[in-house]
Protein backbone atom coordinates (compact mmCIF):
# COMPACT_ATOMS: atom_id res chain seq x y z
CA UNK A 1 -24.93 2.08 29.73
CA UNK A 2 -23.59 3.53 26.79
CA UNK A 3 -19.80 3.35 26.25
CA UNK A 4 -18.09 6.92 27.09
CA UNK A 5 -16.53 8.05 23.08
CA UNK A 6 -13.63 9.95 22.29
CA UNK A 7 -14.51 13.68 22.87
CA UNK A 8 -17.11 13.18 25.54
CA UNK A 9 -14.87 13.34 28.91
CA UNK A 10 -13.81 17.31 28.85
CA UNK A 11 -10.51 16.31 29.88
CA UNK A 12 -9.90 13.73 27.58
CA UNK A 13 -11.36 16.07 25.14
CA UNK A 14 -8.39 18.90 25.86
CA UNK A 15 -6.17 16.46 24.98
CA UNK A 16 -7.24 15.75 21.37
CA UNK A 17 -5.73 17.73 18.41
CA UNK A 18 -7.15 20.97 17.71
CA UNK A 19 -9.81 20.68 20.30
CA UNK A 20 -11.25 23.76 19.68
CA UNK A 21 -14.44 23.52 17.00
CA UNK A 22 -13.77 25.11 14.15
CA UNK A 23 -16.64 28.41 13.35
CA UNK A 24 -20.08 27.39 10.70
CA UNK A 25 -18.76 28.67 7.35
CA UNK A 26 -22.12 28.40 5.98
CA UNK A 27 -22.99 31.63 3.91
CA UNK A 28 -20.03 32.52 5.48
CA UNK A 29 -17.20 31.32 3.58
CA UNK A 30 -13.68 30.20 5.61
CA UNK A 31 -11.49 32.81 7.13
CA UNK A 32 -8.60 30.61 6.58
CA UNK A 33 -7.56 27.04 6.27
CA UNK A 34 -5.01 24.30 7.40
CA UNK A 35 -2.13 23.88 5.50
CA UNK A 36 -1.92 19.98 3.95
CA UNK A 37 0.88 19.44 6.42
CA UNK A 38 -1.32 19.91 9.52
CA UNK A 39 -3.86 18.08 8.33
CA UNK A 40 -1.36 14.92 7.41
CA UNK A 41 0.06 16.00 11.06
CA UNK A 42 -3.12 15.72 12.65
CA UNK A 43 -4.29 12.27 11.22
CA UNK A 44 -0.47 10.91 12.31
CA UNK A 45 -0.83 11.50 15.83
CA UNK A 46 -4.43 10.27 15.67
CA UNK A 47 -4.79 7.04 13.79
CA UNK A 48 -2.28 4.64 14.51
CA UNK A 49 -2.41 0.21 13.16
CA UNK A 50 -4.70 -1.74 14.50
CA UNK A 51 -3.73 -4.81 16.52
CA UNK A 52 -2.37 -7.33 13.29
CA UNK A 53 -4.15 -10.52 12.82
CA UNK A 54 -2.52 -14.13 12.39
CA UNK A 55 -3.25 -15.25 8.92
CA UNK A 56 -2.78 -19.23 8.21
CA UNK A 57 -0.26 -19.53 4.52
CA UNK A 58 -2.77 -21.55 2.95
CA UNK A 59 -5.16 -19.22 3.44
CA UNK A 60 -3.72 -16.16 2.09
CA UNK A 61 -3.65 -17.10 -1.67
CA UNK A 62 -7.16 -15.73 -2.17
CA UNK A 63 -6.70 -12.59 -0.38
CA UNK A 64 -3.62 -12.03 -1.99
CA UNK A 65 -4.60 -9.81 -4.90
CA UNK A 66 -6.55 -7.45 -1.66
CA UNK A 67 -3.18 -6.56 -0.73
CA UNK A 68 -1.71 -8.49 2.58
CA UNK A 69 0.98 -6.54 4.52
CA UNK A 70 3.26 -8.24 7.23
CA UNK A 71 2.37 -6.69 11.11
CA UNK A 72 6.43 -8.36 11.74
CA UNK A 73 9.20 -8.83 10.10
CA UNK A 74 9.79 -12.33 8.51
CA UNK A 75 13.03 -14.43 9.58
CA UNK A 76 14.36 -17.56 8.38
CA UNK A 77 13.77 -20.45 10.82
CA UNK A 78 16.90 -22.08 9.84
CA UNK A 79 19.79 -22.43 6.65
CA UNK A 80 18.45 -22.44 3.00
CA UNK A 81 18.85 -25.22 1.42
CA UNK A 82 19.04 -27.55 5.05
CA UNK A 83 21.58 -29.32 3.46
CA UNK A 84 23.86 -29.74 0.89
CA UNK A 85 21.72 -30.31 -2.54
CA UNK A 86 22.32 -30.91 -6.05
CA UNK A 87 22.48 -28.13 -8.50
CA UNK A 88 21.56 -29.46 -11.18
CA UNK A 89 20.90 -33.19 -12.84
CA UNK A 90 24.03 -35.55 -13.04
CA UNK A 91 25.38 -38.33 -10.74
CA UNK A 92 27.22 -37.15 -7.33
CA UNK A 93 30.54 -38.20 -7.01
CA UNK A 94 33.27 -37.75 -4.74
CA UNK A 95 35.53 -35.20 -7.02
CA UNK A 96 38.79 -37.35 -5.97
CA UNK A 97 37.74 -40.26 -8.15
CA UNK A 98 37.18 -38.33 -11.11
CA UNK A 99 40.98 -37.03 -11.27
CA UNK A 100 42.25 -37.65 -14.27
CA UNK A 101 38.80 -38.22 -16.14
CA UNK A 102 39.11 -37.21 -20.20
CA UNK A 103 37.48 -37.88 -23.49
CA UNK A 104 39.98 -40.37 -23.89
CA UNK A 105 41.04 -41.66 -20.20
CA UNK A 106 37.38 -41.96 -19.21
CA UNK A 107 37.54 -43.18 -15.55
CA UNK A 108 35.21 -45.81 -14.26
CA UNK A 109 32.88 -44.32 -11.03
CA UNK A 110 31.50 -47.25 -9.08
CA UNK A 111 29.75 -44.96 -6.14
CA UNK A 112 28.48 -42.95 -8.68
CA UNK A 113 24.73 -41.94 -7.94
CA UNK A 114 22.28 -40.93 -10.24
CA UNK A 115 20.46 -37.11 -8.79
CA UNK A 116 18.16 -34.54 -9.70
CA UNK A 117 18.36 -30.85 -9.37
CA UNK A 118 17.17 -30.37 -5.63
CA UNK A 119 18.18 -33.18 -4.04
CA UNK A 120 20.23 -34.41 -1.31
CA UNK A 121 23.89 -34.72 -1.70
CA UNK A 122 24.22 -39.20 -1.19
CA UNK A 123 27.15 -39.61 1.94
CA UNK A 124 30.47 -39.61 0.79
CA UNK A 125 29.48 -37.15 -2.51
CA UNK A 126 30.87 -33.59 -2.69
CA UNK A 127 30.15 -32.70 -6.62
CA UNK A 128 27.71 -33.45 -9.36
CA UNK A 129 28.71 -34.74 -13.03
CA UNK A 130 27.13 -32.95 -15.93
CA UNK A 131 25.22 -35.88 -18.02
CA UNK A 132 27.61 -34.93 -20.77
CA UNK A 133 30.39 -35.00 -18.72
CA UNK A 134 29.72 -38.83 -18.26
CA UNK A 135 29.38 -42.10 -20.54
CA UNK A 136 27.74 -45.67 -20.13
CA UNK A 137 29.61 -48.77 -19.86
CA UNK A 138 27.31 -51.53 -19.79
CA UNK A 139 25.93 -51.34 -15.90
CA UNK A 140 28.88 -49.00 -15.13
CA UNK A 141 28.99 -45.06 -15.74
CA UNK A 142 32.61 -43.28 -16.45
CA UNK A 143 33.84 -40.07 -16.12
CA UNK A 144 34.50 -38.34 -19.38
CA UNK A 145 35.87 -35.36 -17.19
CA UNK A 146 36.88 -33.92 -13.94
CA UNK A 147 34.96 -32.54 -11.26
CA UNK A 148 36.05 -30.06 -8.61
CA UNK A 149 35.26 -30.46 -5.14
CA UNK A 150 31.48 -28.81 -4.49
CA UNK A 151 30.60 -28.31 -8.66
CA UNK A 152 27.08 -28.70 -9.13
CA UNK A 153 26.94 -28.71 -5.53
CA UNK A 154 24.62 -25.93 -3.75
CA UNK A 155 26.08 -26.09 0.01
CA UNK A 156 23.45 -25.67 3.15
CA UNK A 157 22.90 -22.14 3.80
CA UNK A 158 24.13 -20.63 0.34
CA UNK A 159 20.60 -19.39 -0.16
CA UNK A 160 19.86 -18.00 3.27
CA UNK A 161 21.14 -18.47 7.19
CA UNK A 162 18.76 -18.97 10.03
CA UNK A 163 18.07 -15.59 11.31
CA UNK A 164 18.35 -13.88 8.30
CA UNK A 165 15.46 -11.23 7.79
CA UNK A 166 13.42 -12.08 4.60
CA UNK A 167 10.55 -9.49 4.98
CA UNK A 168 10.38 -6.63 7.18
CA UNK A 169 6.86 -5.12 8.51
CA UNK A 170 5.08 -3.39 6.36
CA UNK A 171 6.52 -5.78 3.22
CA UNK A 172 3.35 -6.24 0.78
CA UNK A 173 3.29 -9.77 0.28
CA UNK A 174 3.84 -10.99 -3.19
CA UNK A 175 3.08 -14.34 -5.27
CA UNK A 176 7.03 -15.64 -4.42
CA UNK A 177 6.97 -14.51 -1.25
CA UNK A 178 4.40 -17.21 -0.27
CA UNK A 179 6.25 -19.75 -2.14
CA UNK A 180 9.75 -19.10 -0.13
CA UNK A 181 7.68 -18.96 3.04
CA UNK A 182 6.16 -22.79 2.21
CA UNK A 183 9.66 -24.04 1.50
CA UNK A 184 11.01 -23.09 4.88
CA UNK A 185 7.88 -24.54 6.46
CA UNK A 186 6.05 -20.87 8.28
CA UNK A 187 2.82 -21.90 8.37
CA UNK A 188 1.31 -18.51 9.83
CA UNK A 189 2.18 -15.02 9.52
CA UNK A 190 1.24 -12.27 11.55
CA UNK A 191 -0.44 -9.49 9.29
CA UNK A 192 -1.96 -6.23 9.17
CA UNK A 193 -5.43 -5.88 10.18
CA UNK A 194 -8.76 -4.76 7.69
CA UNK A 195 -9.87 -2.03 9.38
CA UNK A 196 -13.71 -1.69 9.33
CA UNK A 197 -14.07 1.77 7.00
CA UNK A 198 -17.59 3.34 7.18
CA UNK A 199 -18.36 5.17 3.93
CA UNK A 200 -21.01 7.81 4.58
CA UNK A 201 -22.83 9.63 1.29
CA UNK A 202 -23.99 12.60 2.96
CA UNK A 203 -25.12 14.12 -0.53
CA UNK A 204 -25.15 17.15 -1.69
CA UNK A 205 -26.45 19.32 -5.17
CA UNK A 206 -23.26 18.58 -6.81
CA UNK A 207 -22.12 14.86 -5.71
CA UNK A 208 -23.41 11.53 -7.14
CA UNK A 209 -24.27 9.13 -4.48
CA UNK A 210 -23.14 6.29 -7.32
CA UNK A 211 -20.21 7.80 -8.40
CA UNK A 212 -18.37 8.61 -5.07
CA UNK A 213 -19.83 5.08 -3.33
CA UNK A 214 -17.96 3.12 -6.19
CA UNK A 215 -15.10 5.23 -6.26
CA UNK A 216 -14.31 5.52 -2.41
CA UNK A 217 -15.15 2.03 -1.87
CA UNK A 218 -12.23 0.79 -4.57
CA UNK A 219 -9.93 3.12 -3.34
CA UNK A 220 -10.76 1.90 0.86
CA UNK A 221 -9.84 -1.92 -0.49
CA UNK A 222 -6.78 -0.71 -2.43
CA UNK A 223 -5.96 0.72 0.84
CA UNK A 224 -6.15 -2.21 2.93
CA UNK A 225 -10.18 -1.44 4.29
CA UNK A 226 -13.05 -3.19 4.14
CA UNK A 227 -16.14 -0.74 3.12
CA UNK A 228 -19.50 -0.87 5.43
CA UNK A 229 -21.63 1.75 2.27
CA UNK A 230 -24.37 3.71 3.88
CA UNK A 231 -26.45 6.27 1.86
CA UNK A 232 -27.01 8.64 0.54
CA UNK A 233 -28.94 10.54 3.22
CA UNK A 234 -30.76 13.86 3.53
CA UNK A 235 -29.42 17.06 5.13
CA UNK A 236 -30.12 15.93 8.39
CA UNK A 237 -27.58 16.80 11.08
CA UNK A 238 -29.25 14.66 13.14
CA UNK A 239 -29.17 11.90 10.97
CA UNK A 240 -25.94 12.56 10.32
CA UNK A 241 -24.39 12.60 13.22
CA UNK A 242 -26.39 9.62 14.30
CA UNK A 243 -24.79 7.69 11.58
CA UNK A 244 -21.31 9.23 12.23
CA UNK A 245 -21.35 8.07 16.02
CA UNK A 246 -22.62 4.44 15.73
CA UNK A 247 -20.52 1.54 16.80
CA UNK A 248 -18.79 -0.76 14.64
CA UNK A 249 -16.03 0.99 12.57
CA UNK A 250 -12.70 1.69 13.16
CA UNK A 251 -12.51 4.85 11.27
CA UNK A 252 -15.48 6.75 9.05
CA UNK A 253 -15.16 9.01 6.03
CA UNK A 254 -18.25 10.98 4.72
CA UNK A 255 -18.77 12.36 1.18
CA UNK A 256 -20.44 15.57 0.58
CA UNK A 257 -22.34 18.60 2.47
CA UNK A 258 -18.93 19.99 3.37
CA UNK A 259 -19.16 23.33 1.76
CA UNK A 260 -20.57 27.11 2.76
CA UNK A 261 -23.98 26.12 1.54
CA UNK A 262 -27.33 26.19 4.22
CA UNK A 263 -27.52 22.14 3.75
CA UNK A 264 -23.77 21.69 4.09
CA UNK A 265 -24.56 20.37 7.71
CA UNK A 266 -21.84 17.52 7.71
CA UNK A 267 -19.00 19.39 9.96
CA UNK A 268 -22.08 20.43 12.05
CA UNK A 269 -22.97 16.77 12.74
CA UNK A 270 -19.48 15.63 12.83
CA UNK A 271 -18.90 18.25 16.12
CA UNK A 272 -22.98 16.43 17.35
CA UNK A 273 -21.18 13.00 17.09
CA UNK A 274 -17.87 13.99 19.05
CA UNK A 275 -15.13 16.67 17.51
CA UNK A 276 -14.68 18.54 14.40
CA UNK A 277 -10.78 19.03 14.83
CA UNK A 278 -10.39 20.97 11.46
CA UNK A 279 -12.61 22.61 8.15
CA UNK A 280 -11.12 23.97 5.68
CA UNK A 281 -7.32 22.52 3.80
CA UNK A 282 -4.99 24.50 1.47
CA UNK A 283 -5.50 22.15 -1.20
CA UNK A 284 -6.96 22.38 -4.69
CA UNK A 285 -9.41 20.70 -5.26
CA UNK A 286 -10.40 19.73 -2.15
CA UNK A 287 -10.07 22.60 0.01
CA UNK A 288 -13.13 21.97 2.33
CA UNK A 289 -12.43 18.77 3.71
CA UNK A 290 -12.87 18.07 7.08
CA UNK A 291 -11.48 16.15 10.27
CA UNK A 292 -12.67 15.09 13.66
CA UNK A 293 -13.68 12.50 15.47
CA UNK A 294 -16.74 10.00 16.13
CA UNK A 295 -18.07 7.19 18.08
CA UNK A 296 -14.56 7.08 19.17
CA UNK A 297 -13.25 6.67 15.69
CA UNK A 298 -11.38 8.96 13.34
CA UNK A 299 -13.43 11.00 11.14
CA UNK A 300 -12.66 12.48 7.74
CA UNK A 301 -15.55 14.42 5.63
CA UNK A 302 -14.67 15.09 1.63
CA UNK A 303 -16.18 16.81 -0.44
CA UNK A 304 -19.16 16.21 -2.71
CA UNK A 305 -17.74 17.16 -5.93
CA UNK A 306 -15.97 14.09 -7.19
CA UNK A 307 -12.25 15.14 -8.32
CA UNK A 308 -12.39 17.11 -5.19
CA UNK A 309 -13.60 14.01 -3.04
CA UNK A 310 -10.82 11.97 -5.15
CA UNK A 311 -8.25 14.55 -4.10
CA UNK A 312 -9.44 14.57 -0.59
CA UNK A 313 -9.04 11.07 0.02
CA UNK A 314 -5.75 10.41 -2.04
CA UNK A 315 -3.94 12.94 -0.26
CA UNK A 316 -6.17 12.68 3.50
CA UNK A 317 -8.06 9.51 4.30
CA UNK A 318 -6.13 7.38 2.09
CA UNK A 319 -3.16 7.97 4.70
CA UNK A 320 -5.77 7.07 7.76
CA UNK A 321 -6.96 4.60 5.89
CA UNK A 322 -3.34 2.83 5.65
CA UNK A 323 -2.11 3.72 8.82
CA UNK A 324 -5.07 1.70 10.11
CA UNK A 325 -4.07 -0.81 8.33
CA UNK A 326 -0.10 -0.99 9.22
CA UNK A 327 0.78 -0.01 5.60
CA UNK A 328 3.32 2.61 4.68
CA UNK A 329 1.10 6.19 5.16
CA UNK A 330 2.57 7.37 1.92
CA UNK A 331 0.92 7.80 -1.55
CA UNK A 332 0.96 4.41 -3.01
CA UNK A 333 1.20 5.92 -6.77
CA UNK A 334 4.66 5.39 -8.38
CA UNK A 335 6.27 8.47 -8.81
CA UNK A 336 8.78 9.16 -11.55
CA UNK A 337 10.47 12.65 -13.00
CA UNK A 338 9.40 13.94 -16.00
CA UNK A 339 9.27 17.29 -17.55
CA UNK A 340 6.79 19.79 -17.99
CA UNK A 341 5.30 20.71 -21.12
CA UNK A 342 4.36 24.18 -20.13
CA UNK A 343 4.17 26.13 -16.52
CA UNK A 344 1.96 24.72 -14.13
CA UNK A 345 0.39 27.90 -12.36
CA UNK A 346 -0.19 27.85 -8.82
CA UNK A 347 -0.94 30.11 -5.79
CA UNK A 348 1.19 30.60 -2.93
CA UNK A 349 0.00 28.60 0.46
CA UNK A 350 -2.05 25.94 -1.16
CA UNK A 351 -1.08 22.47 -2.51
CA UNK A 352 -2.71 22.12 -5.84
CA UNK A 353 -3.10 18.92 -7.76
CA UNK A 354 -2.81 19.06 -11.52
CA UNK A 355 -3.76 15.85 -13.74
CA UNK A 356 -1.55 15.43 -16.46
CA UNK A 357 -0.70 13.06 -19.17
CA UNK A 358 2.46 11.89 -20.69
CA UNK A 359 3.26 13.07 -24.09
CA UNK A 360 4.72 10.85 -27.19
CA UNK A 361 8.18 12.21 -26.22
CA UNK A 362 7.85 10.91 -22.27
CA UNK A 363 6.99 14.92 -21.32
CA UNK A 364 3.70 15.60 -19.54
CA UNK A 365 0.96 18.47 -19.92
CA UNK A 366 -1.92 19.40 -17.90
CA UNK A 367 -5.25 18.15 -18.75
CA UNK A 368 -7.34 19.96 -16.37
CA UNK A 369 -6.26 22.39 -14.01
CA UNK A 370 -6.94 22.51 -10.18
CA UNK A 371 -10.00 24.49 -10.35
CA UNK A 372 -11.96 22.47 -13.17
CA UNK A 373 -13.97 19.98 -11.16
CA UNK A 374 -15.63 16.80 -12.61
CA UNK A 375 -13.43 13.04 -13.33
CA UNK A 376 -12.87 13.71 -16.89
CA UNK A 377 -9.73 14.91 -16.77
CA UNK A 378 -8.53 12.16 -13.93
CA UNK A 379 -9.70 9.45 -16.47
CA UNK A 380 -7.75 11.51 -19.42
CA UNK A 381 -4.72 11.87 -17.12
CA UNK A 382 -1.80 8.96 -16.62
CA UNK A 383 -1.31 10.46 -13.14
CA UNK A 384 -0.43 14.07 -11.13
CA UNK A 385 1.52 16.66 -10.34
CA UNK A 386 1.38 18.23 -6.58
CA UNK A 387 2.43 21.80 -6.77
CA UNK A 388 3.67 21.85 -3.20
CA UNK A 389 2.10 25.33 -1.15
CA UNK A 390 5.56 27.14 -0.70
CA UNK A 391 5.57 27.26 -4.83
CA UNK A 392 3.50 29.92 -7.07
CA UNK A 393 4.09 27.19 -9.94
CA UNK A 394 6.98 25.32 -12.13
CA UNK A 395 7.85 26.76 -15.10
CA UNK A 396 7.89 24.77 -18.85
CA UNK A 397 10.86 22.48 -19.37
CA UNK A 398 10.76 21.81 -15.25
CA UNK A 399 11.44 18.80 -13.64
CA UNK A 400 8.45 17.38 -12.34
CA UNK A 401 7.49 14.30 -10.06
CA UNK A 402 4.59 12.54 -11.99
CA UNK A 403 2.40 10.37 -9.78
CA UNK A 404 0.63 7.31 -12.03
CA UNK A 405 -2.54 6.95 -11.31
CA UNK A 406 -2.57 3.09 -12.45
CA UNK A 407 -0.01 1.70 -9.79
CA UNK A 408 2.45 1.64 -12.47
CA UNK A 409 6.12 3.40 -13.11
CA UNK A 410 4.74 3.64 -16.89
């Protein structure tokens, strides 16, 4: 018997988001469309993290560069440093028998004890003698100068107290993360789960199967997914929505056939395969993107044209993608102010995206503007500007929030 899907039971199905289907736009065109907000709405109260995984510490060097993101916070299992170590390279003493110590009253330290940086404080030692601060006499080491109780001395616990919270979920592990974690001894962390991301190619006149399979797929890992790449296919809705409904993701995001055109049969097959929530966003580019649901999995469909499938995903499945995934739903580009060369048009009640580059004096200007498809300008451009939908447009010499498109501040 075949498992019962999302969408199937009537009842269940009146409890989904926007159950009713949305109308065919095809030679039709849309008679409106979802503000961004809805649509980030929508995928919040669908997708939520998957169950997190337990990850051995040895085991997560290699994976580290993937992006690993704690499912728990992290606590210390008891004081940093366990006990009382030395600071830094001498001999330990106890600070009462160097009273006194000078240049010229150097003062003879039988219990004296030759340490390292990191080690153990030897019983009956409360301070550690600079090398310079000492001298050789024959088989016997003097004081050449005093030593207050606990110098040189790091005291159990100064670094951290069992309990204290080191990492809290959602923390993107880092190389000296894993380095503290092997010093206190955790030997397995609990961490977000990969979640299983079909990419679809559905096609389309204006998409290239190549150039949106490599491009989704790097942005799906950057995102914490692991990419299962089928295509491209025909306009088939049955095909389609044959693919779209079989087993084995945990959420599926199709590229092209999205449009008003006869062959743009991808919402069609999404509603075949279980629910078409919503068709049509207030974004540009972008604006006929897709949502639903299939095989009992979230569904997103982008566009074919590629900045609008970028745009699409950056701003819409990127955030399913990480909430899958237990990450922070939010953009993951650094955003920093800047100033606008010249006014960034827009239209009242849609989000547009403008690429933009920084200029020699740290200002930015538009490269391409929302309506010029094709990656050219993304690749020209050191990141974007969102001109929110409430907004008709910022004018030159306006502050600006510049998103970096290489994971850096700049």
């Amino acid at each position: 018997m075949t498992a019962a899907r999302a969408g199937d039971d009537p009842a269940t199905r009146d409890r989904l988001p926007f159950a009713a289907t949305p109308s065919d736009v095809r030679g039709r065109g849309f008679s409106s469309r979802a503000p961004l907000t809805v649509m980030e709405g929508w995928i919040d109260a669908t997708v939520g993290p998957l169950p997190p995984r337990a990850v051995a510490l040895a085991d997560l060097p290699a994976t580290l560069a993937e992006g690993v993101v704690l499912a728990e916070p992290v606590t210390a299992p008891g004081d940093w440093p366990p006990a009382d170590r030395a600071a830094r390279d001498g001999v330990a003493v106890a600070s009462s028998d160097t009273l006194g110590a000078g240049s010229y009253n150097p003062v003879p330290l039988p219990g004296a004890v030759t340490v390292a940086a990191g080690e153990p404080m030897p019983p009956g030692t409360d301070a550690v003698l600079p090398v310079e601060a000492m001298q050789a006499d024959g088989p016997f080491v003097e004081a050449l100068g005093s030593a207050a109780p606990g110098e040189g001395v790091e005291r159990r616990g100064d670094g951290l107290r069992a309990g204290t919270v080191l990492m809290k979920a959602g923390h993107r592990l880092r190389p000296q993360d894993l380095g503290l974690l092997a010093a206190l001894g955790i030997g397995t962390l609990r961490v977000g789960a990969r979640p299983r991301v079909r990419i679809v190619l559905a096609g389309g006149p204006r998409s290239g199967p190549e150039t949106l399979g490599a491009m989704l797929t790097v942005l799906v890992a950057r995102d914490g997914g692991v990419v299962e790449l089928v295509g491209p296919l025909p306009a088939d809705r049955a095909a389609l929505a044959a693919v779209y409904a079989a087993p084995g993701a945990d959420l599926l995001i199709s590229a092209g056939r999205t449009g008003v055109g006869e062959d743009d049969v991808a919402p069609l097959a999404l509603a075949d395969a279980g629910q078409l929530a919503l068709h049509g966003v207030a974004l540009r580019p972008g604006d006929s993107a897709a949502l639903g649901q299939a095989g009992g999995v979230p569904a997103l469909l982008l566009p074919g044209e590629p900045m609008a499938c970028l745009t699409a995903y950056e701003l819409l499945a990127g955030r399913a993608v990480r909430r899958l995934a237990g990450r922070d739903p939010a953009l993951p580009h650094p955003a920093v102010p800047a100033v606008a060369v010249r006014k960034l048009v827009s239209e009242i009640g849609c989000t547009e995206l403008y690429r933009v580059r920084r200029t020699a004096d740290g200002m930015v200007e538009p490269v391409a503007s929302p309506h010029r498809p094709g990656l050219a300008g993304a690749v020209l451009a050191d990141g974007f500007v969102l001109i929110p939908a409430e907004s008709e447009g910022v004018p030159a010499g306006a502050t600006v929030t510049l998103r970096c498109f290489d994971g850096t501040s700049l």
